[in-house]
Protein backbone atom coordinates (compact mmCIF):
# COMPACT_ATOMS: atom_id res chain seq x y z
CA UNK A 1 -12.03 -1.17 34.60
CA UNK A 2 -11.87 -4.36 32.49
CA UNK A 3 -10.41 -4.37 29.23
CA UNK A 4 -12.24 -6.68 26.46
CA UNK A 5 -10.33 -7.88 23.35
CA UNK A 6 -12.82 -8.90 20.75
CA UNK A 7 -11.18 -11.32 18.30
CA UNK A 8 -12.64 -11.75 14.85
CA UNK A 9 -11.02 -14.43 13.02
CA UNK A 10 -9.53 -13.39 8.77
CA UNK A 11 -12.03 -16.23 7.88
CA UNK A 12 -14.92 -14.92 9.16
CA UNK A 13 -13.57 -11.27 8.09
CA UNK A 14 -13.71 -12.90 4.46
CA UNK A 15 -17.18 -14.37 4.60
CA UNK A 16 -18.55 -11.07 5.99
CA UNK A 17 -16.30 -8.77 3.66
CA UNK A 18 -16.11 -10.64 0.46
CA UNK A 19 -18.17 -13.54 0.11
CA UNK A 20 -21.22 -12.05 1.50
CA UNK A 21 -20.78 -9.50 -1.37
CA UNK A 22 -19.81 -12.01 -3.85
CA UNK A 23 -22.76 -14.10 -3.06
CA UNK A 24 -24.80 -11.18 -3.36
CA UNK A 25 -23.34 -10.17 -6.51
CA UNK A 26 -23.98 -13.74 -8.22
CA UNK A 27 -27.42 -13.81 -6.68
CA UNK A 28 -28.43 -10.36 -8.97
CA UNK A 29 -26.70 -11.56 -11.73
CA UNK A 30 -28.80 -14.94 -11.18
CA UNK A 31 -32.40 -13.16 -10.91
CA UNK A 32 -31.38 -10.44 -13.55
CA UNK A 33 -29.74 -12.81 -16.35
CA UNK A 34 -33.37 -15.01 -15.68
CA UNK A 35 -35.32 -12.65 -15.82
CA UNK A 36 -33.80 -11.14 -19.15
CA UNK A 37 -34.50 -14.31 -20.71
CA UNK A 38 -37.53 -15.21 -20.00
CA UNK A 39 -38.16 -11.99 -21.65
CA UNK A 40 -37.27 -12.69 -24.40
CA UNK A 41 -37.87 -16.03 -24.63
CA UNK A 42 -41.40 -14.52 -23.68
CA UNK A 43 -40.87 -12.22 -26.52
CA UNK A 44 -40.02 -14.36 -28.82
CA UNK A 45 -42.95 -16.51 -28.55
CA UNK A 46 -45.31 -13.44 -29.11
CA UNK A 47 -43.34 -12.72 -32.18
CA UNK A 48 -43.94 -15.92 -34.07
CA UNK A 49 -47.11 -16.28 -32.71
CA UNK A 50 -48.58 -12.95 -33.87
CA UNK A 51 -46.46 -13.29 -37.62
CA UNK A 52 -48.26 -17.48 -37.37
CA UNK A 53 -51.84 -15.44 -36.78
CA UNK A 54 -51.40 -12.37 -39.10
CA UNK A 55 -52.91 -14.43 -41.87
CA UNK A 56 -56.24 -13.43 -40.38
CA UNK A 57 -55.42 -9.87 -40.73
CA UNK A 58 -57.10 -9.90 -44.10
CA UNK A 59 -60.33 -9.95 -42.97
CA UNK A 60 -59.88 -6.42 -42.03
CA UNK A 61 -60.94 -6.17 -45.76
CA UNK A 62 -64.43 -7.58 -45.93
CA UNK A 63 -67.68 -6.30 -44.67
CA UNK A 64 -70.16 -7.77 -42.18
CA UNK A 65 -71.75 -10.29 -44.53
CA UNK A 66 -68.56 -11.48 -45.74
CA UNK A 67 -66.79 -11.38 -42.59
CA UNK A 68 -67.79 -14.89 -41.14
CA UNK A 69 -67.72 -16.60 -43.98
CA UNK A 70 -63.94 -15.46 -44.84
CA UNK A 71 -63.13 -16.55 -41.46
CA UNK A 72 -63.97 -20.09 -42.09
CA UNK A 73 -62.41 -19.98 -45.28
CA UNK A 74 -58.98 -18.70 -43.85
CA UNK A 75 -59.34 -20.68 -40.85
CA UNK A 76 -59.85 -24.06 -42.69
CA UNK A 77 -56.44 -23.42 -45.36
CA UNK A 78 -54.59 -22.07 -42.02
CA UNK A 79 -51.17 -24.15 -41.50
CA UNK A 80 -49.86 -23.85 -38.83
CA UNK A 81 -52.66 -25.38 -36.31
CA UNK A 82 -50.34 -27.67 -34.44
CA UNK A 83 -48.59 -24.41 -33.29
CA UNK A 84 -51.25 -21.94 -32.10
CA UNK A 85 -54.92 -21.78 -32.01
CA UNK A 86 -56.65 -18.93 -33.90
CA UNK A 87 -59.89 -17.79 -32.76
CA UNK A 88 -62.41 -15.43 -34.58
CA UNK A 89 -64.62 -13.47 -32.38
CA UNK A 90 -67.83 -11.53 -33.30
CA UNK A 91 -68.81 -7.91 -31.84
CA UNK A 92 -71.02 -9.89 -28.86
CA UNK A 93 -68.14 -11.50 -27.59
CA UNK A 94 -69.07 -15.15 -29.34
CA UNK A 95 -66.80 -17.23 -31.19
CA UNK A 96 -67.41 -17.74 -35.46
CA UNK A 97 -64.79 -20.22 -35.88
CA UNK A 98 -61.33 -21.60 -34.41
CA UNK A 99 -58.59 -23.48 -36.30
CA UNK A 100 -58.83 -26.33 -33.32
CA UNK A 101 -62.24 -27.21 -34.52
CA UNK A 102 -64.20 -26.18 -31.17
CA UNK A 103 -64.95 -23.92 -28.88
CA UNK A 104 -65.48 -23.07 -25.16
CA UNK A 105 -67.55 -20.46 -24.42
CA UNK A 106 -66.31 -20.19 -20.72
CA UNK A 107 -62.95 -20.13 -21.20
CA UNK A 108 -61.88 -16.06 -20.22
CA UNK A 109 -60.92 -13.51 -22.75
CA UNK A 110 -59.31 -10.96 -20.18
CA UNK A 111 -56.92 -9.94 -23.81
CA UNK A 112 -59.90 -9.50 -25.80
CA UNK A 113 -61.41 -7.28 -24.04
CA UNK A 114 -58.84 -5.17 -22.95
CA UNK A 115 -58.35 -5.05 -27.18
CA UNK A 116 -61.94 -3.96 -27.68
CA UNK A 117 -61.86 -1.49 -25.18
CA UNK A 118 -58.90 0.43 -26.02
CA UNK A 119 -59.92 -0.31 -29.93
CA UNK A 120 -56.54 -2.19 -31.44
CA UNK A 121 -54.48 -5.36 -30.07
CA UNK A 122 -53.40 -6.80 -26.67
CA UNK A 123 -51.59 -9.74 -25.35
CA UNK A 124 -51.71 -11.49 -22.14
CA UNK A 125 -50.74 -14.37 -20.39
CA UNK A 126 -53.72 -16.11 -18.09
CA UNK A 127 -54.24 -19.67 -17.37
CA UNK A 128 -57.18 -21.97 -18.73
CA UNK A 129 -60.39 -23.00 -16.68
CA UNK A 130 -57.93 -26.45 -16.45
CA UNK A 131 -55.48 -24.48 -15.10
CA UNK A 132 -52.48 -24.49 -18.39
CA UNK A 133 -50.97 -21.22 -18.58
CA UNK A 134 -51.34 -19.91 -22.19
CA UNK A 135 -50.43 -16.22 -24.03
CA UNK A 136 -53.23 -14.71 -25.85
CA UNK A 137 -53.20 -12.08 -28.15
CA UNK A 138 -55.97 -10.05 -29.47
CA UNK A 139 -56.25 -8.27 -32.86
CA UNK A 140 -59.72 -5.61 -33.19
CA UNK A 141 -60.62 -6.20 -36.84
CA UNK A 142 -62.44 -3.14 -39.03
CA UNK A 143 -63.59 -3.40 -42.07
CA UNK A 144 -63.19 -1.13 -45.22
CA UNK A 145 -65.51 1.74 -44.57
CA UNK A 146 -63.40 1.74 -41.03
CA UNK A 147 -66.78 -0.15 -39.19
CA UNK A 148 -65.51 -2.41 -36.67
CA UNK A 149 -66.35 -6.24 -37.40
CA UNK A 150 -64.93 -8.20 -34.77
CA UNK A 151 -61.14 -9.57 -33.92
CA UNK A 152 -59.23 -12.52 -34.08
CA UNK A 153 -57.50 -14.09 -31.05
CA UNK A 154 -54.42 -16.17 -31.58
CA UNK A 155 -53.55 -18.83 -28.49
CA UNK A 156 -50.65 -20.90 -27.61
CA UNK A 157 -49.78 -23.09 -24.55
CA UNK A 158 -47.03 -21.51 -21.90
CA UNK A 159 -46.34 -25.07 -20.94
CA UNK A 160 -43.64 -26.17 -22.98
CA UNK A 161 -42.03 -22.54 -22.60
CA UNK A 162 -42.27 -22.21 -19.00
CA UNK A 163 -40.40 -25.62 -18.64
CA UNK A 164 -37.96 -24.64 -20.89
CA UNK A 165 -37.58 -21.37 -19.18
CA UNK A 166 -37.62 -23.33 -15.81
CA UNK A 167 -34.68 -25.42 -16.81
CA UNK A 168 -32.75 -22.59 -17.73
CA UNK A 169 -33.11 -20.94 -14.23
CA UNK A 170 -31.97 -23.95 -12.68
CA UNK A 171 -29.26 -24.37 -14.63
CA UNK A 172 -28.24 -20.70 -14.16
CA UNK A 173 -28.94 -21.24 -10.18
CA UNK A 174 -26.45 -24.57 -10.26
CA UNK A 175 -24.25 -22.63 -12.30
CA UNK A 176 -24.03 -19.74 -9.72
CA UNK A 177 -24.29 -22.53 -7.03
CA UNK A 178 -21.28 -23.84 -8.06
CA UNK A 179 -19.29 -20.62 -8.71
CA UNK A 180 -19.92 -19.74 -5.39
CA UNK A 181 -18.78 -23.28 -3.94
CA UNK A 182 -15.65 -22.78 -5.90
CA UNK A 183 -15.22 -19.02 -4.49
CA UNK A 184 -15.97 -20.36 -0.95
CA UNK A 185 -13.84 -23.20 -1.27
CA UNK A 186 -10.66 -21.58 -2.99
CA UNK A 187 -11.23 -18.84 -0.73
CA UNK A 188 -10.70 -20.60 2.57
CA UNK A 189 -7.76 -22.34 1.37
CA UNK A 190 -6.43 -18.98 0.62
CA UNK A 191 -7.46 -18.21 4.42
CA UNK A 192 -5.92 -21.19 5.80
CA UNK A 193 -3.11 -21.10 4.11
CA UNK A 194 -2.37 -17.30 5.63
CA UNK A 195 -4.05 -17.50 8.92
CA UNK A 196 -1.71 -20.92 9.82
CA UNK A 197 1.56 -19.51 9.37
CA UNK A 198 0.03 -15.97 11.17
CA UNK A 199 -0.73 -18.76 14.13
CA UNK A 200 2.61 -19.43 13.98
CA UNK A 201 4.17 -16.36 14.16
CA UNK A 202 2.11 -14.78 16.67
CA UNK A 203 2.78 -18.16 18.57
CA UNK A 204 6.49 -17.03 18.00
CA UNK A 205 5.92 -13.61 18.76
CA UNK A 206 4.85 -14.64 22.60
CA UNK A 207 7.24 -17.05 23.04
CA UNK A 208 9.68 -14.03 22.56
CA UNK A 209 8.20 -11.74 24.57
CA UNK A 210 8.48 -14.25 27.15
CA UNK A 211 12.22 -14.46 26.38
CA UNK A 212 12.37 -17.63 25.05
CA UNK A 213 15.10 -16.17 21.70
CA UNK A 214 15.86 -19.84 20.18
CA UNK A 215 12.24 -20.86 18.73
CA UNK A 216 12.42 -20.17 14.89
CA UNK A 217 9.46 -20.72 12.54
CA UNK A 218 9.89 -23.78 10.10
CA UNK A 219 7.54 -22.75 6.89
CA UNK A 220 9.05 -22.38 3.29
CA UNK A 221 7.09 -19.75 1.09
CA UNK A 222 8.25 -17.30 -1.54
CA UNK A 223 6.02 -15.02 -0.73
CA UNK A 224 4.71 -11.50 1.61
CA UNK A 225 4.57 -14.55 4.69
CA UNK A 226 7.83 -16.21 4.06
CA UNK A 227 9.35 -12.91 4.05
CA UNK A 228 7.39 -12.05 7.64
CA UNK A 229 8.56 -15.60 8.99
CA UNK A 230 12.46 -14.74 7.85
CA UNK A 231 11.86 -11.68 9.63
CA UNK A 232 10.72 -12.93 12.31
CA UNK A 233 13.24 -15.26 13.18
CA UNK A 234 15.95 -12.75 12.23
CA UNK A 235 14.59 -10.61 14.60
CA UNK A 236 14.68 -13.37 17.00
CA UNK A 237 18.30 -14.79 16.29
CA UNK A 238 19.21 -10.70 16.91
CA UNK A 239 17.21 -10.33 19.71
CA UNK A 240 19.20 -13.74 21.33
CA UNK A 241 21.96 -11.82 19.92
CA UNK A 242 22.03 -8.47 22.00
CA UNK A 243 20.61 -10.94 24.92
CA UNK A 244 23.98 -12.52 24.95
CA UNK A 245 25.69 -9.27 24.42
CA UNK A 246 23.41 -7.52 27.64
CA UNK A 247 24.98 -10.33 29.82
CA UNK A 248 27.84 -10.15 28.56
CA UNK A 249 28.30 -6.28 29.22
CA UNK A 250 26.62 -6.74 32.64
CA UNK A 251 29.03 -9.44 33.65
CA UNK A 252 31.67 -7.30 32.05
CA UNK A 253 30.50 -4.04 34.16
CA UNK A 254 30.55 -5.69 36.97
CA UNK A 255 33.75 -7.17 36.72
CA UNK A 256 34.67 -3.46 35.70
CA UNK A 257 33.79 -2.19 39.12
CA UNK A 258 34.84 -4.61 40.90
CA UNK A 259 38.02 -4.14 40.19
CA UNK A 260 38.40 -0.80 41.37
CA UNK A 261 36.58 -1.34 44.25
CA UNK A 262 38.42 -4.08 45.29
CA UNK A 263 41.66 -2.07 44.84
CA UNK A 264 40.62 0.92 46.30
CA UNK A 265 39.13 -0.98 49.71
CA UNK A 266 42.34 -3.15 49.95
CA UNK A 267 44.38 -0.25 49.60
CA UNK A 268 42.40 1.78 52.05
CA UNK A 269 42.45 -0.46 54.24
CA UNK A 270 46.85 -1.17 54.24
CA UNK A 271 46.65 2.75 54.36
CA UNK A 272 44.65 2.64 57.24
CA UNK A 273 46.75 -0.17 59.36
CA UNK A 274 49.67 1.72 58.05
CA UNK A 275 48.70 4.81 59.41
CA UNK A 276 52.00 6.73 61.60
CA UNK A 277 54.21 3.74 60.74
CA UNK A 278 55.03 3.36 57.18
CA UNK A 279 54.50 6.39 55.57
CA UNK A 280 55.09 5.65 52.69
CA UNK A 281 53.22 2.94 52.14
CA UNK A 282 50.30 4.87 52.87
CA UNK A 283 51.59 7.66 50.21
CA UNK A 284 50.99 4.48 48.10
CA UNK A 285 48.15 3.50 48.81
CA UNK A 286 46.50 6.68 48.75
CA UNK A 287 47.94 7.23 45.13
CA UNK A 288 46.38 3.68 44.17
CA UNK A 289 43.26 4.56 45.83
CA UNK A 290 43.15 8.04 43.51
CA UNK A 291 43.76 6.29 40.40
CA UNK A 292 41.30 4.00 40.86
CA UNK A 293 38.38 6.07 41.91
CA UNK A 294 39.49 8.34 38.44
CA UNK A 295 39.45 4.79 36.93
CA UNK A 296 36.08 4.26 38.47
CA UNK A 297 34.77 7.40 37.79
CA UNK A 298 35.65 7.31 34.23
CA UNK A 299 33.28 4.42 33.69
CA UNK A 300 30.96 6.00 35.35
CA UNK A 301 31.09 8.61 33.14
CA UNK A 302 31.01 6.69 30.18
CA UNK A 303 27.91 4.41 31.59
CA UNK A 304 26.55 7.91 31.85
CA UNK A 305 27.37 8.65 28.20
CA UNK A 306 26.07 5.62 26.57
CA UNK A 307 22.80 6.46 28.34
CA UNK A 308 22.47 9.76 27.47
CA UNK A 309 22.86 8.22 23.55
CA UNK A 310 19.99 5.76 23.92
CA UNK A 311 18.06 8.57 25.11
CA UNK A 312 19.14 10.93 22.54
CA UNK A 313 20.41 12.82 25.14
CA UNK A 314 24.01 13.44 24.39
CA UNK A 315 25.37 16.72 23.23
CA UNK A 316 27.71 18.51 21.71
CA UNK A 317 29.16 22.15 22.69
CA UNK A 318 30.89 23.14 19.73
CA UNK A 319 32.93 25.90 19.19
CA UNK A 320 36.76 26.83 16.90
CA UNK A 321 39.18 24.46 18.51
CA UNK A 322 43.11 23.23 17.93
CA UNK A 323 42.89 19.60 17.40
CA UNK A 324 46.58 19.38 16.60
CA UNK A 325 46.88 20.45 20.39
CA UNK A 326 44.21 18.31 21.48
CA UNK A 327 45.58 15.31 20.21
CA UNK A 328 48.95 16.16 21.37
CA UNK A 329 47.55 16.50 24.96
CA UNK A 330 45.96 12.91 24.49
CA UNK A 331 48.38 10.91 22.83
CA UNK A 332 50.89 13.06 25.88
CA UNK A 333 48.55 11.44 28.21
CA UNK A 334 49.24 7.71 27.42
CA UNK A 335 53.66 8.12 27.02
CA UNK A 336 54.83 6.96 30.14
CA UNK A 337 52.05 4.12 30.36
CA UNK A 338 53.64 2.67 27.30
CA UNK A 339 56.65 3.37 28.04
CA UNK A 340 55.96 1.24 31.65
CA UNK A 341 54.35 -1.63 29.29
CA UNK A 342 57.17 -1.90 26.65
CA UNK A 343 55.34 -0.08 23.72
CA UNK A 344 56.55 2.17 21.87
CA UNK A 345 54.19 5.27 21.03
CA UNK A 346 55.41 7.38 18.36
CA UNK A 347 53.37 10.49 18.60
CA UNK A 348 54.29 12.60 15.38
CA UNK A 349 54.01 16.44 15.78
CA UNK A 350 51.90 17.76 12.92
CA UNK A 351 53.70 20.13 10.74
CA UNK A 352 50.29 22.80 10.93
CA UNK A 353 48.08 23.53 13.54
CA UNK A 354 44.28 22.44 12.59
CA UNK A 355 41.38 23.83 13.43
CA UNK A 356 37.58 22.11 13.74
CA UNK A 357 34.44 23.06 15.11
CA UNK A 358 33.81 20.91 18.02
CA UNK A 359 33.65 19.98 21.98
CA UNK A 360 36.72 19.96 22.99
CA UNK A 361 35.91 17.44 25.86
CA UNK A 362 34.20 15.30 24.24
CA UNK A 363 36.98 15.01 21.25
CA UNK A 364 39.74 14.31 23.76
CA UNK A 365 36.79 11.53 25.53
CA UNK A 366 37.44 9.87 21.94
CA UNK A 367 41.05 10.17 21.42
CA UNK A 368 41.57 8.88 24.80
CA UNK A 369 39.20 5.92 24.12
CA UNK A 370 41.07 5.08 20.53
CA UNK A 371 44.70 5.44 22.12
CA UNK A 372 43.85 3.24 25.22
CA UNK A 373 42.32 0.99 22.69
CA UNK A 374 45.35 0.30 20.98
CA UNK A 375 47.61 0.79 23.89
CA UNK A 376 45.34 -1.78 26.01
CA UNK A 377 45.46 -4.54 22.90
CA UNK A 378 49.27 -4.13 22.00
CA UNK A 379 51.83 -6.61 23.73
CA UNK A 380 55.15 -5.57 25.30
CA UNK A 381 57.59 -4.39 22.27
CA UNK A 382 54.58 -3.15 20.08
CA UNK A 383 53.99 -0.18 18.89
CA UNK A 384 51.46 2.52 18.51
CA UNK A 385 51.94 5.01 15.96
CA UNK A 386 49.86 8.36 15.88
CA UNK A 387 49.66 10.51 13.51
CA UNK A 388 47.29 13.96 11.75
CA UNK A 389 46.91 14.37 8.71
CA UNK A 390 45.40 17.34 6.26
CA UNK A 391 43.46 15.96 3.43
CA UNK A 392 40.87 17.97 1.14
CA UNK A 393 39.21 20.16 3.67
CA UNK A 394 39.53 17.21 6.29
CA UNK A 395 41.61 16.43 9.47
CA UNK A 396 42.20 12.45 9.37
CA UNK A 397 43.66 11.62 12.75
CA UNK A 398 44.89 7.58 12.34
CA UNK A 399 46.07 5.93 15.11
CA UNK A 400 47.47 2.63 14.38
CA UNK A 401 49.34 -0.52 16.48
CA UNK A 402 50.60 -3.50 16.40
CA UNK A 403 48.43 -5.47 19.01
CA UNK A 404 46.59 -8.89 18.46
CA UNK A 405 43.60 -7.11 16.11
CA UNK A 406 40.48 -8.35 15.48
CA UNK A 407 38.96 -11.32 14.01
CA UNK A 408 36.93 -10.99 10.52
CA UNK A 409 33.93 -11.97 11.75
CA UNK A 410 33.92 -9.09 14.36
CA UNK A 411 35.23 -6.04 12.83
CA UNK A 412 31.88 -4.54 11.74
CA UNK A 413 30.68 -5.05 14.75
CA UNK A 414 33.36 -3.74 16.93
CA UNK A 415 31.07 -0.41 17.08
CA UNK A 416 27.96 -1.83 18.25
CA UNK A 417 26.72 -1.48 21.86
CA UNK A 418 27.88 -3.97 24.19
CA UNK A 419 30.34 -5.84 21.93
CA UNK A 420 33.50 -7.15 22.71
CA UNK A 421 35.69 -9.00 20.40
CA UNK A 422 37.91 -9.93 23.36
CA UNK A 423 36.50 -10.87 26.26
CA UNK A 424 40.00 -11.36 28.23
CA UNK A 425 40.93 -7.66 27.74
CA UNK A 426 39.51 -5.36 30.13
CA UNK A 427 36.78 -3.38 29.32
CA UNK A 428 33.09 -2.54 29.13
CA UNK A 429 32.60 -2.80 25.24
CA UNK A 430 30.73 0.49 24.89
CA UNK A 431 33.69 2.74 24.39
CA UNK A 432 33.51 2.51 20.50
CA UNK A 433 29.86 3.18 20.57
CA UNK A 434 30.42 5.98 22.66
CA UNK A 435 33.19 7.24 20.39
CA UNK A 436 31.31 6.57 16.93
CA UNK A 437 28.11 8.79 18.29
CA UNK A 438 30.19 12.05 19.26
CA UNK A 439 32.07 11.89 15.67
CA UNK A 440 28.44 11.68 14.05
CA UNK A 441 27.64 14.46 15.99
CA UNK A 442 30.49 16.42 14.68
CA UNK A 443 29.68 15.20 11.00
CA UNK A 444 32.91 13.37 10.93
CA UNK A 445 33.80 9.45 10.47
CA UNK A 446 35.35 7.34 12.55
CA UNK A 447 36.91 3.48 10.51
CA UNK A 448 37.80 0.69 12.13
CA UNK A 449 40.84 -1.39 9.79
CA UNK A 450 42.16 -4.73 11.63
CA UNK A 451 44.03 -7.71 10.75
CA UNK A 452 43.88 -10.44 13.22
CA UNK A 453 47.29 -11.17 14.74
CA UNK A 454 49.08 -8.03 12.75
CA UNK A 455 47.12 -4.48 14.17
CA UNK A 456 44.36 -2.45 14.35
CA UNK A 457 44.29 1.21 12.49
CA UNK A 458 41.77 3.64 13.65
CA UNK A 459 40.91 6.77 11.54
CA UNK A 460 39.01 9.33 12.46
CA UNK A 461 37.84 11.88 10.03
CA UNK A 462 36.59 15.52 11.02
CA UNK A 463 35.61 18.33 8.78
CA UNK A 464 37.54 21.59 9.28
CA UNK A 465 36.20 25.03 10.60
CA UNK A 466 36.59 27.76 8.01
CA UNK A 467 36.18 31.05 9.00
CA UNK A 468 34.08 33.84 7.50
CA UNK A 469 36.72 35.79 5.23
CA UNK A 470 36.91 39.33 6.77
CA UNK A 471 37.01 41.88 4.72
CA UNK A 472 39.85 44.46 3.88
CA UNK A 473 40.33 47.56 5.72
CA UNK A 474 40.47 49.16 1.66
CA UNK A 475 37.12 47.84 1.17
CA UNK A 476 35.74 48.97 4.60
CA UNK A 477 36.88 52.07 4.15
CA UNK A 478 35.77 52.51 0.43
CA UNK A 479 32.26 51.01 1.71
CA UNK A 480 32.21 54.15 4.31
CA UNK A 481 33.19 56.92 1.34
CA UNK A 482 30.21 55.67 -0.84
CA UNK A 483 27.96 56.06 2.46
CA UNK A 484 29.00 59.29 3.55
CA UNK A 485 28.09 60.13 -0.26
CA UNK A 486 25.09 58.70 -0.65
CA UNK A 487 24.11 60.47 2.91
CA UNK A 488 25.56 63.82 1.23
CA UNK A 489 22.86 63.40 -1.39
């Protein structure tokens, strides 16, 4: 099966999309606003030709002997023959008189006699036997007993107009032209200017998928595309970022396990040579060989953890637990190993016993993980001070040392995956992020407070388990009295 992309550039998008309909648009608005007025230019020119004629309405009252001769006599004082030509036409068709001084018998009527045959007035446009176009109007004429004595046919030339009209549409059609240039050409400057910089992210965009993290996009707008290009290369600059921070907690890892390993084959193999000589060496190295594979499978366990987080995997049993006892058990845990380092851990004993709802494993896994924190970063002669505290509804559990701390710049991000502020210490740099996760999951907090060169405090915050109130034995057994009554009716 072969997959086709078809690409269809934003341009031609546009031109499809919008121009096309713009075009179309204008193009109506063109024949429609043309059309109007040469209708009423058309109009117009009827008007004042009919009003220029209707002096030859007033032989509508004579009679049929005094009919042509009041024709001449209109037609000779008429005034306005350099504007229209007035005709006046018998009952047979045949011209009495015209205000241009002759006549042409062949020239068609086709207004006349549509005006005779429906009996009042019509106007048309035709075009002489020379070809001018003209507008004719026709007028029937009766006379005063209501007898029908002829008409009178007004004519004016459709030359002059029609240019005029002509003009007008052209201008209208350049005008439109032009609007249409400018909406092309403003429009693909728009385009271009959005379809470069979407080049040049999408450009970006495979160089990054093909791991190259440095490339950044140079373009300088204030606008929806700046903002993408920012992105962009903040995404990129974080993606480098968590690249560095991947090999740095692979090469960490590995170090990590190598360790143990390392110790634990060593040590297996002294044990081994040792074997029925030196007893106790091998005692020694067997003990070395335990810690280490505890060492080793504690990592595991918290490679294990951190995965089940990215997968959403990681949860929570949680039940009524003593974390006064808990932490007493973990901060128990870590004595002599300060003790053997010259630290002093000051554990102090809480004055009440506190209760939360929680896993009880996976709150020691985070104790542990803040106490070997600060045990792990504190010199020899340091301290580590632990200590619970009860605080509106809240357990706040604050562990605190004096070890080297942590720099400005890294303290919030101390709690992110693979980060390590200090690289020389040993550790995988997940521990925090393991540690943050569980306290979300048991709707508590968990602060990270450092000065570099003074300490590190740690505070973890838990909400405490309240238990239903139970009621009184009184009340119970007043509650079964009102029962056995209500059952008694």
């Amino acid at each position: 099966m072969q997959l086709e992309i078809r690409f269809k550039s934003i341009a031609v998008r546009w031109f499809l999309n919008i121009f096309l309909i713009v075009a179309a648009v204008i193009v109506v608005a063109v024949v429609a606003f043309s059309a109007l007025f040469s209708s009423i230019y058309t109009e117009r020119i009827e008007v004042l030709a009919t009003d220029y004629a209707y002096e030859f309405y007033a032989l509508s009252g004579t009679d049929s002997k005094t009919f042509k001769d009041t024709a001449v006599e209109i037609a000779g004082e008429f005034q306005y023959k350099n504007k229209i030509e007035v005709q006046v036409i018998d009952l047979n068709g045949q011209i009495l008189v015209s205000t241009s001084g002759f006549q042409s018998e062949n020239e068609p009527m086709p207004d006349y006699y549509k005006a005779k045959e429906n009996g009042s007035s019509s106007v048309l446009k035709s075009t002489t036997l020379d070809g001018e176009p003209i507008m004719a109007g026709t007028t029937v004429i009766y006379g005063s007993q209501g007898e029908k004595l002829g008409a009178y046919r007004w004519i004016t030339s459709m030359r002059a107009a029609n240019r005029t009209m002509g003009s007008f549409v052209i201008a209208v059609i350049l005008a439109a032209a032009a609007v249409m240039a400018f909406c092309a050409f403003s429009g693909l400057f728009f385009i271009k200017s959005i379809v470069r910089p979407i080049r040049d992210v999408s450009n970006m965009a495979r160089k990054i998928a093909m791991g190259d993290f440095e490339s950044r996009i140079n373009i300088n707008k204030n606008d929806e595309i700046g903002e993408l290009c920012d992105t962009i290369n903040y995404m990129a600059s974080e993606l480098s970022q968590a690249q560095n921070l991947k090999n740095d907690f692979i090469s960490s890892v590995s170090h990590e396990l190598r360790t143990p390993l390392t110790a634990i084959r060593g040590w297996g193999e002294t044990a081994k040579m040792s074997l029925g000589t030196d007893e106790e060496l091998v005692r020694r190295g067997l003990d070395v060989v335990l810690n280490e594979a505890d060492r080793l499978s504690g990592l595991v366990e918290e490679l294990l953890d951190f995965s089940r987080i990215e997968s959403g995997r990681l949860s929570v049993v949680s039940q009524p637990l003593n974390i006064s006892q808990l932490l007493s058990e973990s901060a128990d845990m870590y004595t002599e190993l300060a003790r053997q380092q010259g630290i002093e851990l000051i554990f102090t004993r809480p004055s009440e016993e506190l209760q939360v709802m929680g896993d009880a494993d996976r709150l020691k896994q985070v104790f542990i993980n803040i106490i070997d924190n600060a045990v792990k970063y504190t010199e020899s002669g340091g301290q580590v001070l632990i200590n619970q505290l009860h605080e509106e509804g809240c357990a706040r559990i604050v562990v605190s040392d004096t070890g080297v701390g942590i720099p400005a710049q890294d303290i919030d991000r101390v709690k992110e995956k693979f980060y390590k502020a200090n690289k020389v210490v040993r550790g995988s740099g997940i521990g925090l992020a393991v540690a943050d996760e569980i306290i979300k999951q048991h709707h508590g907090l968990l602060f990270i407070e450092s000065t570099e060169g003074v300490g590190t405090t740690a505070t973890i915050v838990l909400p405490l388990y309240e238990p239903e109130p139970i009621p009184e034995a009184a009340d119970t057994h007043r509650d079964e009295t009102n029962l056995q009554e209500d059952e008694n009716g």
